[in-house]
Protein backbone atom coordinates (compact mmCIF):
# COMPACT_ATOMS: atom_id res chain seq x y z
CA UNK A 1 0.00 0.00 0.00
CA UNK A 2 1.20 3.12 -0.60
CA UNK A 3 0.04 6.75 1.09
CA UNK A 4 -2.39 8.58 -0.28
CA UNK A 5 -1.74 11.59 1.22
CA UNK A 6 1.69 13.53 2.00
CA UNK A 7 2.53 13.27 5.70
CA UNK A 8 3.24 16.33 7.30
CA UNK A 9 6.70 16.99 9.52
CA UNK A 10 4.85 19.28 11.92
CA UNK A 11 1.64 16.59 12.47
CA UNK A 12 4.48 13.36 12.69
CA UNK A 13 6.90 15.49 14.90
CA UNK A 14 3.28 15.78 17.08
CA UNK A 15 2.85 12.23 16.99
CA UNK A 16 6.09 11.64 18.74
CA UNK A 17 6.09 14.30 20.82
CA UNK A 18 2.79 12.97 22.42
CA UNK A 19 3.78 8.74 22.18
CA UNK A 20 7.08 10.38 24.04
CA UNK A 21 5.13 12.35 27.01
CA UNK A 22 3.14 9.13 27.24
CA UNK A 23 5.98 7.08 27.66
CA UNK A 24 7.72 9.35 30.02
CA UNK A 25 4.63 8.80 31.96
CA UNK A 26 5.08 5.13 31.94
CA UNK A 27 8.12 4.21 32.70
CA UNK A 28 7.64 6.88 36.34
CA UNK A 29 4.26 4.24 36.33
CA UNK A 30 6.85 1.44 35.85
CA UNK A 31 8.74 2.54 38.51
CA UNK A 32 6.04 3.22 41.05
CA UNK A 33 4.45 -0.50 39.93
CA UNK A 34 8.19 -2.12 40.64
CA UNK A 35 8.34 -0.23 43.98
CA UNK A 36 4.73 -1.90 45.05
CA UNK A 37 5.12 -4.91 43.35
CA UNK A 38 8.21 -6.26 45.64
CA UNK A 39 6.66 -5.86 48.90
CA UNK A 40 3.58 -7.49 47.56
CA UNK A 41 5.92 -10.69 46.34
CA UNK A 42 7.78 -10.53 49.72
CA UNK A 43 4.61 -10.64 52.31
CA UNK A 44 3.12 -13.62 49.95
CA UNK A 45 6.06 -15.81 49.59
CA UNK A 46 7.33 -15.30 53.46
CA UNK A 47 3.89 -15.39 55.36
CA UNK A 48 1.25 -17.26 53.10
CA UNK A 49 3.94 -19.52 50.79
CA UNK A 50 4.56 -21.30 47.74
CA UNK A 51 1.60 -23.51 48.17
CA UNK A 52 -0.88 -20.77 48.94
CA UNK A 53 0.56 -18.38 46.36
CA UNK A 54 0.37 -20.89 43.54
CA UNK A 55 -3.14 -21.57 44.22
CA UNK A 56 -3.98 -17.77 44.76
CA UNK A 57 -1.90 -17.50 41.05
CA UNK A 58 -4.19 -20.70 39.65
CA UNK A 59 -7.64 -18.85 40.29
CA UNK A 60 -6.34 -15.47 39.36
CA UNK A 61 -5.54 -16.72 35.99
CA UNK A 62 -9.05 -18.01 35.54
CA UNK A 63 -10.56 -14.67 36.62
CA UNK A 64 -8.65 -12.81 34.27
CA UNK A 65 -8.61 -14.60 31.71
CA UNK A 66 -12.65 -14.06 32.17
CA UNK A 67 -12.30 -10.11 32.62
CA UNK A 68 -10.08 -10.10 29.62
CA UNK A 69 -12.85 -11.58 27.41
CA UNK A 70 -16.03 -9.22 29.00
CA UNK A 71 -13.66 -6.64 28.00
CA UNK A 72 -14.16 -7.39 24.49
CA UNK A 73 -10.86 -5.36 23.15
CA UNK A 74 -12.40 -1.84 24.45
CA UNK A 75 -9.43 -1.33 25.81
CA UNK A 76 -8.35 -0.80 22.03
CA UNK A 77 -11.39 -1.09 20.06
CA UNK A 78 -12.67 1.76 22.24
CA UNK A 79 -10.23 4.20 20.08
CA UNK A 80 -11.55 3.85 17.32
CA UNK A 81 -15.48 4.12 18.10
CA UNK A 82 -14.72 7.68 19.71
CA UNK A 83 -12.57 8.69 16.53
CA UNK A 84 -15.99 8.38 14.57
CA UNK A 85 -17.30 11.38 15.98
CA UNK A 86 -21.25 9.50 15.40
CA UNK A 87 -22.36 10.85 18.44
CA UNK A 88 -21.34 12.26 22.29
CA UNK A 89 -18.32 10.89 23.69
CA UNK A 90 -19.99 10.07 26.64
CA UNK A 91 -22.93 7.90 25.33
CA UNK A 92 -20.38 5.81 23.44
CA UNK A 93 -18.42 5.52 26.46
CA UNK A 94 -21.98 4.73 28.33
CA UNK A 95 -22.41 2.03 24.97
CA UNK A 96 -19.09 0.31 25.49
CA UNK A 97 -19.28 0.54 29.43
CA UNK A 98 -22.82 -1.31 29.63
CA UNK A 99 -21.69 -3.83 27.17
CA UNK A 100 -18.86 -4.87 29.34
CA UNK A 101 -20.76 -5.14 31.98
CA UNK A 102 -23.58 -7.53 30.38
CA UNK A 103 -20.61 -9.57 29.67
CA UNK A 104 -18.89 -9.36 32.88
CA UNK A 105 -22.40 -10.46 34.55
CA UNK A 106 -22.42 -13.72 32.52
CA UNK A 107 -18.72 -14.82 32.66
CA UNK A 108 -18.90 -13.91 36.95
CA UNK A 109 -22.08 -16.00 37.05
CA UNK A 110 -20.34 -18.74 34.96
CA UNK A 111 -17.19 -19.13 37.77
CA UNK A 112 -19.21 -18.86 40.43
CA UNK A 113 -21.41 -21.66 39.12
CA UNK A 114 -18.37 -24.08 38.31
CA UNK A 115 -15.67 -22.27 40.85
CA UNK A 116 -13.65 -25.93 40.38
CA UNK A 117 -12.56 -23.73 36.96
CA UNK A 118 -10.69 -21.72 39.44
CA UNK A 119 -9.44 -24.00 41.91
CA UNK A 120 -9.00 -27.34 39.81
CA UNK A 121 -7.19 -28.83 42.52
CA UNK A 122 -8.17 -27.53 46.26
CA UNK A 123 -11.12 -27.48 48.01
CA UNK A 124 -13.69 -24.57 47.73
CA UNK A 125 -13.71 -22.25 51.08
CA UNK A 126 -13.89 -19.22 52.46
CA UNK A 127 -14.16 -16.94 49.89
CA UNK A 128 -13.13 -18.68 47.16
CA UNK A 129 -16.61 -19.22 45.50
CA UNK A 130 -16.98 -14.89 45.37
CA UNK A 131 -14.19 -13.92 43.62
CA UNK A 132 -15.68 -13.68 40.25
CA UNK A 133 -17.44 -10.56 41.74
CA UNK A 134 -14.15 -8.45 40.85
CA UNK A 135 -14.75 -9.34 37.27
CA UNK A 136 -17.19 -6.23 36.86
CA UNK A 137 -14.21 -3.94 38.59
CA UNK A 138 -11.30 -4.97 36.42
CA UNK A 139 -13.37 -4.70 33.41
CA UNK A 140 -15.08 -0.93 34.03
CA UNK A 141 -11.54 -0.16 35.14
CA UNK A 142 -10.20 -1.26 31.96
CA UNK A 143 -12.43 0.41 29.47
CA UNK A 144 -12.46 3.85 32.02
CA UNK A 145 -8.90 3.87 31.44
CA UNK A 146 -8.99 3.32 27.60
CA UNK A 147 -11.53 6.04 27.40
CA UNK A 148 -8.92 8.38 29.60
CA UNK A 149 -6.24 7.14 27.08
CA UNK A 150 -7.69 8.09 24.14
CA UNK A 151 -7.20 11.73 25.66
CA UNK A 152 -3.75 11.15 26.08
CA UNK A 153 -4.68 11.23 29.84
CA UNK A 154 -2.29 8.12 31.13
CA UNK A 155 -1.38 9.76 34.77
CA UNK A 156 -5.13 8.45 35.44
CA UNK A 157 -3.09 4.82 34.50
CA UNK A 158 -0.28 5.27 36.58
CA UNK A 159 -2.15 6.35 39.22
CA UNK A 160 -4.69 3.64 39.16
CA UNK A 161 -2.81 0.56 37.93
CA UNK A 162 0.97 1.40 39.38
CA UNK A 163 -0.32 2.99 42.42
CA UNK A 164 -3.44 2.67 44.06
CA UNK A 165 -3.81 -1.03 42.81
CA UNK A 166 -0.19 -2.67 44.33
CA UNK A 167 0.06 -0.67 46.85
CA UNK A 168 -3.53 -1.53 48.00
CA UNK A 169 -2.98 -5.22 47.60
CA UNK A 170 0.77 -5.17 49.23
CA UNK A 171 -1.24 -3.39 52.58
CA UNK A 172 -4.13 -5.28 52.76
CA UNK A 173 -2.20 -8.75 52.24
CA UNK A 174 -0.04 -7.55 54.79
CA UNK A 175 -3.13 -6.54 57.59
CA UNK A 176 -4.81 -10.18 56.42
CA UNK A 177 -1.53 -11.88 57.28
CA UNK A 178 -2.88 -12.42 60.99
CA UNK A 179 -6.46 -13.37 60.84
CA UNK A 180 -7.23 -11.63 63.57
CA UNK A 181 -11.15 -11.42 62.84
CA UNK A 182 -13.46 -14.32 62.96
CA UNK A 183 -14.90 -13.82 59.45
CA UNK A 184 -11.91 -15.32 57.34
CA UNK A 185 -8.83 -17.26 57.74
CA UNK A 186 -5.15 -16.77 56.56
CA UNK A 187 -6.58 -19.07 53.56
CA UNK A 188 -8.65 -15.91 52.24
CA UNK A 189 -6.04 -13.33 53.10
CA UNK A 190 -5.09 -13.02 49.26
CA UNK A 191 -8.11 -13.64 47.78
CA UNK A 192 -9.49 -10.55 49.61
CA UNK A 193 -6.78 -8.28 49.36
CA UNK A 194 -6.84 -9.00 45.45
CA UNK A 195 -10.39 -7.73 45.44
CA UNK A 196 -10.01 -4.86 47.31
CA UNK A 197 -7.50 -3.61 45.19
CA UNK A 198 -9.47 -4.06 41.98
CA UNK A 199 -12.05 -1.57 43.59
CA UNK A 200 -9.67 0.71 44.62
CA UNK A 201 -8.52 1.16 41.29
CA UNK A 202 -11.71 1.58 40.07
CA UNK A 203 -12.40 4.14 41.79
CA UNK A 204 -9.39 6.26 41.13
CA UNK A 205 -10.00 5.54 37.17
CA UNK A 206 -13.81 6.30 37.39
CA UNK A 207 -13.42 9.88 39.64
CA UNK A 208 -10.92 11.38 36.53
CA UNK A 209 -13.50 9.82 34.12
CA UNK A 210 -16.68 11.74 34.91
CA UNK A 211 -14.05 14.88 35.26
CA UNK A 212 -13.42 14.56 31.27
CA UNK A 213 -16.39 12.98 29.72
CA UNK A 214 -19.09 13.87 32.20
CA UNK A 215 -21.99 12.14 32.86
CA UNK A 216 -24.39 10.90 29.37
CA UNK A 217 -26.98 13.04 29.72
CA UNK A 218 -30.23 11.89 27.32
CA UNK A 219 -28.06 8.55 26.74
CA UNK A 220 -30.89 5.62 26.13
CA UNK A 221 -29.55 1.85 25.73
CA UNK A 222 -30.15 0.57 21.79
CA UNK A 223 -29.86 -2.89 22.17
CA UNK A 224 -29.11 -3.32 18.39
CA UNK A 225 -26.43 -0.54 18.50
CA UNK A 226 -24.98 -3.02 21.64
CA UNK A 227 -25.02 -6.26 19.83
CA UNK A 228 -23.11 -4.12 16.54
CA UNK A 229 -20.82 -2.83 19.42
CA UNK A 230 -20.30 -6.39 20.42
CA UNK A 231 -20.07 -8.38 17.28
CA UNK A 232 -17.76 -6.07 15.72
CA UNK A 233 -15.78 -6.08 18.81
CA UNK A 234 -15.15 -9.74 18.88
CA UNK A 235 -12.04 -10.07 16.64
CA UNK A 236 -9.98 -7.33 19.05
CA UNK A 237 -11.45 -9.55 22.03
CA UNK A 238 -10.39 -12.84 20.89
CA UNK A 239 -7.06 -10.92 19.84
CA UNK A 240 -6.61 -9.40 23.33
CA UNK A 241 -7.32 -12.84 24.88
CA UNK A 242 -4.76 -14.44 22.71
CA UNK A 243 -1.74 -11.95 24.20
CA UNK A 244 -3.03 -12.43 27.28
CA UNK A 245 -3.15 -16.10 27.19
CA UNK A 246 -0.21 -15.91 26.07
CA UNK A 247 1.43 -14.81 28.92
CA UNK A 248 -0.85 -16.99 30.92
CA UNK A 249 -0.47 -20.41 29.43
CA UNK A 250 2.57 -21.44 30.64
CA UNK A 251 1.75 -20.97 34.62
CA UNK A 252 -1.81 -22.96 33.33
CA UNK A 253 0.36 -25.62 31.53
CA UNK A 254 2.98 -25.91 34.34
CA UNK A 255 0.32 -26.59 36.81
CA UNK A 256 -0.89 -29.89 34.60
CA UNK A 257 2.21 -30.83 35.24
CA UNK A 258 3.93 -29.48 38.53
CA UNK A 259 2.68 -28.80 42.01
CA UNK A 260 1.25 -25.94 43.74
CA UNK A 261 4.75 -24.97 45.44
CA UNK A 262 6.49 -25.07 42.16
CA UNK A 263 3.18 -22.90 40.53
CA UNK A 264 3.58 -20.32 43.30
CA UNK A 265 7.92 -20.27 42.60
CA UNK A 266 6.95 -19.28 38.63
CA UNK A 267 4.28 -17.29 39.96
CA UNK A 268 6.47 -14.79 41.69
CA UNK A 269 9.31 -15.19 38.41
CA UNK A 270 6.61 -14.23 36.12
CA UNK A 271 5.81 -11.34 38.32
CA UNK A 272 8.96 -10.02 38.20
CA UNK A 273 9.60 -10.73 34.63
CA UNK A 274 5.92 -8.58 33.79
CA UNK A 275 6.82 -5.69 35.21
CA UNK A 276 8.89 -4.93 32.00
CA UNK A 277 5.83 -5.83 30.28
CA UNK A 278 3.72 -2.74 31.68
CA UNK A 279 6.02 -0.33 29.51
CA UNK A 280 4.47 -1.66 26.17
CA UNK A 281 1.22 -2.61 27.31
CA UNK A 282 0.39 0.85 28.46
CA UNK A 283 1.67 1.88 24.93
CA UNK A 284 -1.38 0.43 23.63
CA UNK A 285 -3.79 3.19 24.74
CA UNK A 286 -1.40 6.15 23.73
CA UNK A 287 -0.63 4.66 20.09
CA UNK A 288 -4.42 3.83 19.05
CA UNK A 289 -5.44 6.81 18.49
CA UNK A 290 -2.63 7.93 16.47
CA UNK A 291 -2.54 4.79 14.36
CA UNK A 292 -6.26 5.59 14.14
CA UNK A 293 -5.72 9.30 12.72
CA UNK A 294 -3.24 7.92 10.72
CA UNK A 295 -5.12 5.12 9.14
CA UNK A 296 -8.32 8.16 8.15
CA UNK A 297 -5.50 10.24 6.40
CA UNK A 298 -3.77 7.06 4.88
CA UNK A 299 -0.79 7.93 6.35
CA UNK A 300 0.98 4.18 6.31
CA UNK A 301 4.29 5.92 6.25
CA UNK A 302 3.93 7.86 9.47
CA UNK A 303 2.28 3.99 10.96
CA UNK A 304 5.53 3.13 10.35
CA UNK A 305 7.74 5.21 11.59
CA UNK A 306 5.45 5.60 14.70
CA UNK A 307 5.45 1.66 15.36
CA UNK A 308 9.28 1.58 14.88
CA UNK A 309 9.93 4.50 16.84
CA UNK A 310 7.94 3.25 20.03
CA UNK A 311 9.33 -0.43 19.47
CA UNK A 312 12.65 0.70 19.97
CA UNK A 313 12.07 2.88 23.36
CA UNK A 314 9.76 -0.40 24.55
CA UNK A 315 13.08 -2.63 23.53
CA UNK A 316 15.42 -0.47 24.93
CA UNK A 317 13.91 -0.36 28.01
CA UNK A 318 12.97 -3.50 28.38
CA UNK A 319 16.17 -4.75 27.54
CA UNK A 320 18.14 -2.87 30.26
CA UNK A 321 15.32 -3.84 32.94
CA UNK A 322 15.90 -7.68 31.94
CA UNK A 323 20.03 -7.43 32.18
CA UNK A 324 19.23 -5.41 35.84
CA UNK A 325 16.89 -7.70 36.65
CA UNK A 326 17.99 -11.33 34.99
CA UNK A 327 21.98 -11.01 35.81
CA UNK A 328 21.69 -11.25 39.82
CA UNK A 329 18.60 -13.58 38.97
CA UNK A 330 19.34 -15.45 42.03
CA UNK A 331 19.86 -12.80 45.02
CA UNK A 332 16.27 -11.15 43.36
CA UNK A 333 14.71 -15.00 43.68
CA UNK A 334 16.25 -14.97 47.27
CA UNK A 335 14.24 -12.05 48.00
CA UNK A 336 11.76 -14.51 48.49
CA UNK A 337 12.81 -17.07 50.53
CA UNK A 338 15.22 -19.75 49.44
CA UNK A 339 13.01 -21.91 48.24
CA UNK A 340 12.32 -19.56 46.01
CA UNK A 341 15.96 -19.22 44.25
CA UNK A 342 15.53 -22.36 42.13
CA UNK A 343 13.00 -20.10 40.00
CA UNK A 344 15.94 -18.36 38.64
CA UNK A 345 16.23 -20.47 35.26
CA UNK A 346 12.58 -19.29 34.41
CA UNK A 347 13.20 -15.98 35.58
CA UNK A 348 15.42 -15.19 33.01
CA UNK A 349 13.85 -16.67 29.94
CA UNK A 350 10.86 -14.78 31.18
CA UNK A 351 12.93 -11.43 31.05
CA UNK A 352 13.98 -12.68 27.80
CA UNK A 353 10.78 -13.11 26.39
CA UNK A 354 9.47 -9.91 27.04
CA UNK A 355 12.13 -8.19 24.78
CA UNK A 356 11.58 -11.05 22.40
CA UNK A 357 7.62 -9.99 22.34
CA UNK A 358 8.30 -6.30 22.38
CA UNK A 359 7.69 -5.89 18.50
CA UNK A 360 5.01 -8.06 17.87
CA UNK A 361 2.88 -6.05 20.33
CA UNK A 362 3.66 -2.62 18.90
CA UNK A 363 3.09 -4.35 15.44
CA UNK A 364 -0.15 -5.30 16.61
CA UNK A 365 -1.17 -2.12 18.00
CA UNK A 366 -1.69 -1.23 13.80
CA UNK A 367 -2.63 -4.82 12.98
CA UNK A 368 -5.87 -4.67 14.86
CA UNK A 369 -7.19 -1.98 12.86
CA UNK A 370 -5.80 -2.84 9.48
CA UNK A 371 -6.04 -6.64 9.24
CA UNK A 372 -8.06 -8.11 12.40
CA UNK A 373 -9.16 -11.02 11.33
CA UNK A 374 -5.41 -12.28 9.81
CA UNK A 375 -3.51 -11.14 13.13
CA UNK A 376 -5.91 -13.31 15.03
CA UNK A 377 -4.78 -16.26 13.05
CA UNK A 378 -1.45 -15.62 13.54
CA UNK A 379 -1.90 -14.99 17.23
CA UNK A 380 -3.90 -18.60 17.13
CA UNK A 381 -0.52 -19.77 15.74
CA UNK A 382 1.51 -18.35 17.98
CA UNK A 383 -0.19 -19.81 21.04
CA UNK A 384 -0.76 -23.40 19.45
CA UNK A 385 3.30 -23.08 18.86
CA UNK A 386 3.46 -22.26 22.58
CA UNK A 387 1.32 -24.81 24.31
CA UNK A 388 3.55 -27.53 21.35
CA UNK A 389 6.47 -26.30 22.57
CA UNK A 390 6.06 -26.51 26.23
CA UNK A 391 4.72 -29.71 26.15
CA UNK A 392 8.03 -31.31 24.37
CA UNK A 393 10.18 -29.04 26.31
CA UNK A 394 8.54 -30.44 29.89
CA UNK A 395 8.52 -34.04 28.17
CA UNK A 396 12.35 -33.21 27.04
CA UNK A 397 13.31 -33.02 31.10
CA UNK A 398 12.13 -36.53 32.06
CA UNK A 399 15.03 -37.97 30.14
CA UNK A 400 17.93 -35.17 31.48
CA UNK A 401 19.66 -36.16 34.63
CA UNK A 402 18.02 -34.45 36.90
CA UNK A 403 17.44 -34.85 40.70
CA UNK A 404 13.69 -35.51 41.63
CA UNK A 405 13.57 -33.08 43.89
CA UNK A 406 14.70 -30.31 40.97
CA UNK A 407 12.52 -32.10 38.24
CA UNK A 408 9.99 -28.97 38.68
CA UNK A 409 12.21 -26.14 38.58
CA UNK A 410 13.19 -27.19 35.48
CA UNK A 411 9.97 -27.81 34.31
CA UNK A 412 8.63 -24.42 34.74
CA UNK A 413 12.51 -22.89 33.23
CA UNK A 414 11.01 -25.60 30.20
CA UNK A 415 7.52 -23.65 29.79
CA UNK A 416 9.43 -20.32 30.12
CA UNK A 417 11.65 -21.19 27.43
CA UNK A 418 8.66 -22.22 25.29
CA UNK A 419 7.24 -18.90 25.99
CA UNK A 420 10.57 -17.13 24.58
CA UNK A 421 10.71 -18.95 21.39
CA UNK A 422 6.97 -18.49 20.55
CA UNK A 423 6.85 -14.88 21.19
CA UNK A 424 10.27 -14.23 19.13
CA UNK A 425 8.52 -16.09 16.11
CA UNK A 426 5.25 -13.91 16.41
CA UNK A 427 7.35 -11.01 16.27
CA UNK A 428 9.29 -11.56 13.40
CA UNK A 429 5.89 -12.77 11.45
CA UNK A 430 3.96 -9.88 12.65
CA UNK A 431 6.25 -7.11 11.67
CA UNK A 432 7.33 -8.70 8.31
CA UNK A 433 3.32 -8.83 7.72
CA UNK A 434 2.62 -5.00 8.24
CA UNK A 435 5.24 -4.03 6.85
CA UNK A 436 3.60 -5.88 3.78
CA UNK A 437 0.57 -3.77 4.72
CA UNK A 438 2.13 -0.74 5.24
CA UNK A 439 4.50 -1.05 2.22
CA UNK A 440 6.95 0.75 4.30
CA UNK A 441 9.73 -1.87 7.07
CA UNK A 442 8.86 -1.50 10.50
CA UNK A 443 12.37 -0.61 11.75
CA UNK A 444 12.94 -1.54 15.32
CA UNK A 445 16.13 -3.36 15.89
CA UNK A 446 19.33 -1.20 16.20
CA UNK A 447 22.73 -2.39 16.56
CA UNK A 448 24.13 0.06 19.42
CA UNK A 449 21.28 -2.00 21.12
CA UNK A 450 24.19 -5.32 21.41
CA UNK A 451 26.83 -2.70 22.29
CA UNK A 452 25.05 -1.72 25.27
CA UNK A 453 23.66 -5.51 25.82
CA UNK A 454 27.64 -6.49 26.42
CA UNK A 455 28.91 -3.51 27.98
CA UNK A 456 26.24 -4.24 30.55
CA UNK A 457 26.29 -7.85 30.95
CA UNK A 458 30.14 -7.25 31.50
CA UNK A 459 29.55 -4.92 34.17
CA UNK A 460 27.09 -7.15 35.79
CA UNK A 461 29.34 -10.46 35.21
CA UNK A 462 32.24 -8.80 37.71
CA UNK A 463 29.37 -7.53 40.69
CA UNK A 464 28.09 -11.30 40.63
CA UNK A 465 31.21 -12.43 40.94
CA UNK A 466 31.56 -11.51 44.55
CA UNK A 467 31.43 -13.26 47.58
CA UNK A 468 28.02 -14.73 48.83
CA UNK A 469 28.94 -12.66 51.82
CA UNK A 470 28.61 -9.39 49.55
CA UNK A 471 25.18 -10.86 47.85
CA UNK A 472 23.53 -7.87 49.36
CA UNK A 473 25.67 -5.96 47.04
CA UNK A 474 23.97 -7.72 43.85
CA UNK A 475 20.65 -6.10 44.42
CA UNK A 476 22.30 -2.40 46.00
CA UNK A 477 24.95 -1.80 43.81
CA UNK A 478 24.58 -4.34 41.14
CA UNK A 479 21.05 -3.36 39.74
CA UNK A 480 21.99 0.59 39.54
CA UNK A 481 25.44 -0.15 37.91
CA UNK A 482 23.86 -2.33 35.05
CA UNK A 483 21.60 -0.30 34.77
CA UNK A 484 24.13 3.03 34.55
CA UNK A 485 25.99 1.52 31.77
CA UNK A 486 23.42 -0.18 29.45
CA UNK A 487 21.94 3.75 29.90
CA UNK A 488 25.09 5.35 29.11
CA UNK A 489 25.60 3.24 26.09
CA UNK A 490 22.17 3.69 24.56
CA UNK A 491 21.99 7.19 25.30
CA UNK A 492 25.51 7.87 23.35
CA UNK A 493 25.29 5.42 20.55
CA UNK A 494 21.99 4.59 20.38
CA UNK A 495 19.71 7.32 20.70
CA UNK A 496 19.29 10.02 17.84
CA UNK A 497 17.41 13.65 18.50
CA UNK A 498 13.48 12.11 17.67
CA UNK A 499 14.47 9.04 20.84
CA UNK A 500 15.44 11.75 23.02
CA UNK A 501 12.35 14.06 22.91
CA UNK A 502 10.98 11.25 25.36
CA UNK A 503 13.53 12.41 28.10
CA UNK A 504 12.90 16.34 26.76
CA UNK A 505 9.24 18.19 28.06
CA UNK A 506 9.07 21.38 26.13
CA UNK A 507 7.38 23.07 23.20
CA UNK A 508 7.09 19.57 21.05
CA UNK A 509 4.52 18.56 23.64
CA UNK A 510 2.97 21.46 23.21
């Protein structure tokens, strides 16, 4: 395909200016979400355990996975109805918002029918059968946010998603750490702090939301317009689902095969390795709209560069957080307990398959709107390739020489590794294929990227080389030095003037 009409400097120069003040935005969120996150991880693994964290982790997945389908891709599909301009912001907002919550009413009702979906292999107690209730929070949350988005309002995000909901969950967990109160046991402790977290953020997404769209004054429900909404919706959901359960299908695959304790170890890996993943995901929201304006002006050119130029801040960063993070693997694991350290294997091919996914996401962020229906078949791929993949690899460590008690461990570093591969092969498809689309290559890999990779990984080689006694100094001085030079290297040889307008507020945001 080839553009239609010219792009203009001045409009692309706005485009980046405005993906850049998003992403500034993010990676403070990213930083705030890290700073929540590890207290969270620490209270669960020391005072409620493996055991109780991997089956906390089991019906989580199963809620989500839920929410993520009564969401039916608003979180991007929501762009694009409010670039049509058909009628008030607000009562297409009200549209999408009441058609998430239809759905959300059928897939809670669903769990809480057949809550063995969610606990396949515990008991039902407590509290367990009600947690489908936070279905309706996550979703209105979600599709508040997207709305917020769409007005390049992210701090509403941040605020809601990296602050209000860890922190929440990392206090409450740590209150319902003594049941003290005759109405729940230690059992429940997670289950309820998870919920009450999913409100709060709710609430901090919904007050900002009436603030910019208002209430829908004269908004009636058409119940045809809703099952258009829907219908045409489905592709992005079954997309969105896909990702998702792509990230999900190796913890629901491990736990065929492994037990609880070794669930709850990849649990808290795959936490650790996802907080890299918040930097593109929260790109999403930011670059829909301008693919969207784009796409009306037939800009594929300006797609491109946009897509390439966001891939390569997502990689960059992602890549530095995965060295900081991956390299003293083992002292972060021991955070946890030492139990816990044997989770290091699948830590890092976790942190390496969140740069390998990097550019099929931002490659997708176009491919939704340009070729739905042919991204979700190669999503389909992708996760059939996954679930093959881990199944031989898991299969493959029955005939290493392995001691029983470390058959698991390597088991779950098996389904991580899985997860690497098939997420590097959906990236390479996806860009090559909108590219093809966009008759324009979606440039994202740059070398000074490997310079930086080794001058960092040398750095961090020498800090892990110390003493056990100085392991402290692995997480103090190690994670700030690898970070310091993989920064230093990108910023000199890697960044050019358009990368550095997202360290730069002034008149481009303007």
């Amino acid at each position: 395909m080839a553009s239609d009409t010219p792009i203009s400097d001045g409009e692309s120069d706005k485009d980046i200016a405005a993906l850049a003040k998003g992403g500034r935005t993010n990676v403070f969120g990213f930083l705030l979400r890290l700073a929540a996150r590890i207290p969270f991880l620490i209270i669960a693994t020391r005072y409620y355990g493996p055991e109780a964290l991997g089956r906390f982790a089991i019906a989580i997945l199963a809620v989500e996975f839920v929410a993520q389908l009564a969401t039916l891709g608003l979180r991007r599909g929501l762009a694009e109805l409010l670039s049509k301009e058909e009628k008030p912001p607000a009562h297409t907002l009200a549209d999408a918002m009441l058609v998430g919550l239809l759905a959300s009413t059928v897939g809670a009702a669903f769990l809480i029918v057949f809550p063995q979906i969610m606990f396949p292999n515990s008991e039902i107690n407590g509290f367990d059968r009600f947690l489908p209730i936070v279905i309706f929070a996550i979703v209105a949350t979600d599709i508040a946010l997207a709305a917020l988005a769409y007005r390049f309002d992210i701090a509403s995000t941040v605020r809601a998603r990296a602050v209000v909901e860890p922190w929440t969950i990392s206090i409450m967990a740590g209150l319902f750490a003594w049941p003290l109160m005759p109405f729940y046991s230690l059992r429940d402790g997670l289950i309820i702090s998870y919920i009450v977290s999913m409100l709060a953020a709710m609430v901090f997404a919904f007050w900002p939301l009436l603030k910019s769209y208002g209430l829908p004054w004269g908004w009636r429900p058409h119940p045809a317009t809703l099952v258009v909404l829907a219908r045409r919706n489905m592709p992005l959901a079954a997309a969105d689902a896909v990702e998702w359960g792509s990230r999900r299908l190796d913890l629901f695959i491990l736990g065929l095969f492994a037990s609880p304790a070794i669930a709850g170890i990849y649990f808290t890996a795959q936490q650790i390795a996802s907080l890299p993943q918040k930097l593109k995901t929260s790109f999403d929201p930011i670059l829909g709209p301008v693919i969207t304006a784009n796409l009306k002006q037939k800009n594929y050119a300006a797609i491109a560069k946009q897509v390439g130029q966001v891939g390569f801040w997502i990689i960059a960063a992602q890549a530095g957080i995965a060295l900081a993070l991956g390299i003293p693997g083992e002292a972060v694991m021991g955070l946890f307990g030492p139990e816990f350290v044997g989770g290091t294997g699948a830590l890092a091919f976790l942190l390496a398959a969140e740069v390998a996914a990097a550019t099929a996401v931002v490659s997708e962020s176009a491919l939704v709107y340009m070729a739905r229906h042919r991204n979700l078949l190669i999503s389909f791929g992708m996760l059939t390739l996954q679930a093959t993949l881990s199944v031989i690899l898991i299969h493959t460590v029955d005939y290493l020489p392995v001691k029983e008690g470390m058959k698991g461990l390597f088991q779950a570093a098996a389904v991580a590794c899985a997860l690497m591969l098939a997420l590097g092969i959906s990236s390479i498809v996806k860009s090559k294929f909108l590219g093809k689309l966009l008759d324009a290559p979606i440039s994202i890999w740059r070398w000074p990227l490997l310079w930086a990779i080794i001058a960092a990984s040398m750095a961090g080689i020498i800090i892990v080389a110390l003493p056990p006694a100085y392991e402290w100094a692995e997480l103090i001085v190690g994670i700030p030095v690898i970070l310091g030079v993989y920064g230093w290297v990108i910023w000199m040889r890697g960044f050019g003037e358009e990368d550095r307008v997202l360290f730069r507020k002034g008149k481009k945001e303007a």
